[in-house]
N, C-alpha and C. Protein backbone atom coordinates (compact mmCIF):
# COMPACT_ATOMS: atom_id res chain seq x y z
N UNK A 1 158.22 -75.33 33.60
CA UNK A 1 157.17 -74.51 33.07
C UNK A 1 155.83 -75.05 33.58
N UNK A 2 155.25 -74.27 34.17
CA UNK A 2 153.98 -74.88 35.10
C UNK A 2 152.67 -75.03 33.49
N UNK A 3 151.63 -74.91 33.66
CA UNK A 3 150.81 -75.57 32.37
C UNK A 3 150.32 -73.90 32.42
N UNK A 4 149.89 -73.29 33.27
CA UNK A 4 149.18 -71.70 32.96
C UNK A 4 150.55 -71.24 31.62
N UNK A 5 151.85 -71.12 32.38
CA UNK A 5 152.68 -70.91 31.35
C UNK A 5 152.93 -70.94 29.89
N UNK A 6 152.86 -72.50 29.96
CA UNK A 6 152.42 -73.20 28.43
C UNK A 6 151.38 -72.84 27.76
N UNK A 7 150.02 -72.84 28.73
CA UNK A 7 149.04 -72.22 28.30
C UNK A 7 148.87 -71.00 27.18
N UNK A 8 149.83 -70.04 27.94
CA UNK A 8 149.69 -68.66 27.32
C UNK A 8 150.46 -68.30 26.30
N UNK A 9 151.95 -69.26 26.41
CA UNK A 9 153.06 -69.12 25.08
C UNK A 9 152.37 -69.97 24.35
N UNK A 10 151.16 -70.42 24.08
CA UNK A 10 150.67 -71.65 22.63
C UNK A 10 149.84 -70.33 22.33
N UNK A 11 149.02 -69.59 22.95
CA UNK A 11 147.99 -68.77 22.87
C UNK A 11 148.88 -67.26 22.29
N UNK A 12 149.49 -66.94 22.77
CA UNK A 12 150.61 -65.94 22.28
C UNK A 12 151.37 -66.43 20.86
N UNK A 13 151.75 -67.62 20.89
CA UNK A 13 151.90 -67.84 19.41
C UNK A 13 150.81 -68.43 17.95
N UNK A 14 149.76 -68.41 18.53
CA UNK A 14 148.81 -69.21 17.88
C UNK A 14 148.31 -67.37 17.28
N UNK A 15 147.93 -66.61 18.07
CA UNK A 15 147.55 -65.53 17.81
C UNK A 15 148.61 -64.46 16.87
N UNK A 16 149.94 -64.87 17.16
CA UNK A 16 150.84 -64.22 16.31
C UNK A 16 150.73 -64.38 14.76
N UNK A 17 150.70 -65.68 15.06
CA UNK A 17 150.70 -66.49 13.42
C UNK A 17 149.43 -66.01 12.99
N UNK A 18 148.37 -66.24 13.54
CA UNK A 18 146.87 -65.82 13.23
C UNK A 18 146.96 -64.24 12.28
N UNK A 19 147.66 -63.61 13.05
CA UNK A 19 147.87 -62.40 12.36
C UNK A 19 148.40 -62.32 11.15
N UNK A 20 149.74 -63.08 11.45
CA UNK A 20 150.49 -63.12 9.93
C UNK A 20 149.83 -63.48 9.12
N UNK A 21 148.78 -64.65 9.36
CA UNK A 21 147.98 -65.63 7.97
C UNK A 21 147.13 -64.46 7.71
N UNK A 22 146.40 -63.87 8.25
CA UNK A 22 145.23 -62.92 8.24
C UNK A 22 145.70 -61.59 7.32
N UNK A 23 146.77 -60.62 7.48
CA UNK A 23 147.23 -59.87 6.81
C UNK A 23 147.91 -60.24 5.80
N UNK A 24 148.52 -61.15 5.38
CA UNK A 24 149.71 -61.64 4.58
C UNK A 24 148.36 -62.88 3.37
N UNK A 25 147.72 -62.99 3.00
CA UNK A 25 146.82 -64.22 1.98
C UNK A 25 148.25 -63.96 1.06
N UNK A 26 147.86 -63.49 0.75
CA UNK A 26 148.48 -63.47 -0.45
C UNK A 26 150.17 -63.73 -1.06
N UNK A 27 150.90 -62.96 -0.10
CA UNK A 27 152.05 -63.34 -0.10
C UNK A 27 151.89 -65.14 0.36
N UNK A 28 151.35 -65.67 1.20
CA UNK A 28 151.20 -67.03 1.32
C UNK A 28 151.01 -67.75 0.57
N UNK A 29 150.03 -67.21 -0.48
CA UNK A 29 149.32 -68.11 -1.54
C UNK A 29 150.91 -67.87 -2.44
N UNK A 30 151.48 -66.79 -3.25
CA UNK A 30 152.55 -67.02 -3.68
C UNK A 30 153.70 -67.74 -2.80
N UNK A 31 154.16 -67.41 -1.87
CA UNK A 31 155.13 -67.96 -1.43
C UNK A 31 154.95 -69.86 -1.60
N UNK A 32 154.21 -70.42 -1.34
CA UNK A 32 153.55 -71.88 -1.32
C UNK A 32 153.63 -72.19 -2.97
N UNK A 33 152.84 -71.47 -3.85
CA UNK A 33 152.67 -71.95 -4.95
C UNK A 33 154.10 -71.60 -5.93
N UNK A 34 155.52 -70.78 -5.43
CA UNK A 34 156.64 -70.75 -5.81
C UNK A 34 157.85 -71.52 -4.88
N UNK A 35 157.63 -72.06 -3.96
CA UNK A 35 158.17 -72.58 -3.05
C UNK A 35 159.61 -71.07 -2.40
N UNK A 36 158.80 -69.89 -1.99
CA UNK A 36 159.67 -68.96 -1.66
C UNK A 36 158.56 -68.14 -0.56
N UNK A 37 158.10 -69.10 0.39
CA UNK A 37 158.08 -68.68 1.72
C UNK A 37 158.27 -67.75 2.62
N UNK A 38 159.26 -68.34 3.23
CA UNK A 38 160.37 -67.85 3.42
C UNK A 38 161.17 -66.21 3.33
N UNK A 39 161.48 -66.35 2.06
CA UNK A 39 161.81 -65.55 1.10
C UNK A 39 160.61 -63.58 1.51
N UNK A 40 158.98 -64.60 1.34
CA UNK A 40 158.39 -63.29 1.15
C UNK A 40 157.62 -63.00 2.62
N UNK A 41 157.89 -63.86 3.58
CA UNK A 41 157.10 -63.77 4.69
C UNK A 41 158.15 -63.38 6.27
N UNK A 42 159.42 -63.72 5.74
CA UNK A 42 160.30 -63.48 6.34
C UNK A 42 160.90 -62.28 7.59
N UNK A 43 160.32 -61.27 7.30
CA UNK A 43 160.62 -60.25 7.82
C UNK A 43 159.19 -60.45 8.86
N UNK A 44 158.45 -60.98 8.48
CA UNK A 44 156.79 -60.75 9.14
C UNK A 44 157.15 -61.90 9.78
N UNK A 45 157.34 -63.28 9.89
CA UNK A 45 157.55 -64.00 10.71
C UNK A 45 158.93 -63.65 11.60
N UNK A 46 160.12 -63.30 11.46
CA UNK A 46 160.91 -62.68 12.89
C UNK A 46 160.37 -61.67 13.28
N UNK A 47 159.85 -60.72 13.10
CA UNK A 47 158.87 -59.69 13.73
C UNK A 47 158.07 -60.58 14.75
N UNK A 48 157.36 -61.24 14.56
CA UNK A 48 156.26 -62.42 15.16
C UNK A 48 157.24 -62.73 16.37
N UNK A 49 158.38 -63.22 16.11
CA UNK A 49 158.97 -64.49 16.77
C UNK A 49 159.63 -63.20 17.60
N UNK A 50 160.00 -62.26 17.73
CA UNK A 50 160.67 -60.80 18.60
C UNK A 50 159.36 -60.61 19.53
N UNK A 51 158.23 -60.42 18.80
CA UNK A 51 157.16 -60.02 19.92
C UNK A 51 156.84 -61.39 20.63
N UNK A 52 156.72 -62.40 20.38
CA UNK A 52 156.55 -63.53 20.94
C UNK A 52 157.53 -63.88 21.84
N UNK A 53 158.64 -63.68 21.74
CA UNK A 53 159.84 -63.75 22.85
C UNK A 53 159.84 -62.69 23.63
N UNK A 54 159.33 -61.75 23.43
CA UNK A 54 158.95 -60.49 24.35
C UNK A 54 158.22 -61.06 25.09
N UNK A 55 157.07 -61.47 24.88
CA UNK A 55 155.56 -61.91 25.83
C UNK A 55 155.87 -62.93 26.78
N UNK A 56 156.97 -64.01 26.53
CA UNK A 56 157.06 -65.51 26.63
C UNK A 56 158.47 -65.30 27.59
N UNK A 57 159.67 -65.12 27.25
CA UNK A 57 160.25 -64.46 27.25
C UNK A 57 161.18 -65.76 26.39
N UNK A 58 162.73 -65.48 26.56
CA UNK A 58 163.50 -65.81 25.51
C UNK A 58 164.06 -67.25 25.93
N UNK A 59 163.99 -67.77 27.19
CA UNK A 59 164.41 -69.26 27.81
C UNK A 59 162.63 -69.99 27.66
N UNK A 60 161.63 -69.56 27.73
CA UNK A 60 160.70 -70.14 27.06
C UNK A 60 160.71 -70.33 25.74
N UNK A 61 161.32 -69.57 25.03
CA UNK A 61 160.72 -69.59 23.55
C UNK A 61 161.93 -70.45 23.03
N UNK A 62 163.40 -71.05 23.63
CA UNK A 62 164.02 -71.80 23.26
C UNK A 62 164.11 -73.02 23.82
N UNK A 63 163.13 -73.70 25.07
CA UNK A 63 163.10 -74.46 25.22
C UNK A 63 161.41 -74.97 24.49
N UNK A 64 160.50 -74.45 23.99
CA UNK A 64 159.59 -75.01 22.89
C UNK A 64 159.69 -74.83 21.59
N UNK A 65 159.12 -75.17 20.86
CA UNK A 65 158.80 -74.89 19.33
C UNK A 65 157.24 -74.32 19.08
N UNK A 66 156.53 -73.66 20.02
CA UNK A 66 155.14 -73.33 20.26
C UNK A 66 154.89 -72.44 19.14
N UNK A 67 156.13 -71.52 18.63
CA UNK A 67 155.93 -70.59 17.70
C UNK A 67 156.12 -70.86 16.63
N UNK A 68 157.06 -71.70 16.52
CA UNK A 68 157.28 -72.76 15.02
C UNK A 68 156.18 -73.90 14.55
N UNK A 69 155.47 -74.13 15.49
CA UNK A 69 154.37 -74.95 15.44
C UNK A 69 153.22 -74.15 14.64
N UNK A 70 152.85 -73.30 15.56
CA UNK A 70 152.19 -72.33 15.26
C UNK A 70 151.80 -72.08 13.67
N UNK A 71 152.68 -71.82 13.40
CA UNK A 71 153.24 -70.84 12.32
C UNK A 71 153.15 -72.11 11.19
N UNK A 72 153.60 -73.20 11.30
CA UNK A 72 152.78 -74.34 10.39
C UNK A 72 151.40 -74.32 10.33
N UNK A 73 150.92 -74.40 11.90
CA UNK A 73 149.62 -75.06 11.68
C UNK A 73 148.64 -73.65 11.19
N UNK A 74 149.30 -72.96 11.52
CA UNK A 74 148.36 -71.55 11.02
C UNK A 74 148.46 -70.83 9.62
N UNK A 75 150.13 -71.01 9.21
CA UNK A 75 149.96 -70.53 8.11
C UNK A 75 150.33 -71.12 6.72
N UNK A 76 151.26 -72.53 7.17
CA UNK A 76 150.93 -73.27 6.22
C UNK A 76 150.41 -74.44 5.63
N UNK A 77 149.71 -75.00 7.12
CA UNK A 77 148.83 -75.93 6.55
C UNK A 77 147.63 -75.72 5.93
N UNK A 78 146.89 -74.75 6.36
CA UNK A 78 145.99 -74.41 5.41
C UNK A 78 146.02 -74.01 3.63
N UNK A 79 147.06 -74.02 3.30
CA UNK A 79 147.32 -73.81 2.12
C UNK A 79 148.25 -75.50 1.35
N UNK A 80 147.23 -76.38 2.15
CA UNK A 80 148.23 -77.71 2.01
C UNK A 80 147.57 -78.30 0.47
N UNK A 81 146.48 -77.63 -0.05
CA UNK A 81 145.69 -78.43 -1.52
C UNK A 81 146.25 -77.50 -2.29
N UNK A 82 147.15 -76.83 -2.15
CA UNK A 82 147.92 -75.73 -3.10
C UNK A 82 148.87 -76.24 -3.54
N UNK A 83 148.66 -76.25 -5.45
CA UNK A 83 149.94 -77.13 -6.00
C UNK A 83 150.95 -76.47 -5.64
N UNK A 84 152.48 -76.71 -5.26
CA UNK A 84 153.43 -76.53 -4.90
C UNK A 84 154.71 -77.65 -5.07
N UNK A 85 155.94 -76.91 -5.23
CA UNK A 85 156.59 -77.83 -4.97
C UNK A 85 157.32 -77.86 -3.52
N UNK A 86 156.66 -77.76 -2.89
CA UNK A 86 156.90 -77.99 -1.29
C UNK A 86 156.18 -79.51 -1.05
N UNK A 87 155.55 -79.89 -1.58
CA UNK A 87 154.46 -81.54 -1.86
C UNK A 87 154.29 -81.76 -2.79
């Protein structure tokens, strides 16, 4: 994978997640503060991860974790001072 490559699957998944956090507050803020994630974001994150393997394609997106990364640093670390029992 040359670095333009990498480049654009961090940027393609950084922007995916961006979306999810951006439309979804709320289901986030519950999902975190019930520890059911997962559960309510689920369908919106494989949606994410289908168009992201579209863009990237599907031997990129299984040899990184760019979209799984992502998807922490975008949508649930920011909700990391939120009592939960996830911490």
């Amino acid at each position: 994978m040359t670095e333009e490559e990498k480049s654009k699957a961090v940027r393609w998944a950084r922007t995916i997640a961006s979306d999810i956090a951006l439309y979804n507050e709320a289901k986030i803020l519950e999902g975190v503060q019930r520890d059911s994630l997962y559960e309510l974001l689920g369908e919106d994150i494989e949606e994410g991860r289908i168009l992201y393997r579209n863009r990237v394609g599907a031997s990129l997106d299984a040899a990184t974790n760019f979209f799984d990364r992502a998807i922490v640093d975008l949508v649930l670390r920011p909700k990391g001072t939120v009592k939960s029992p996830l911490w």
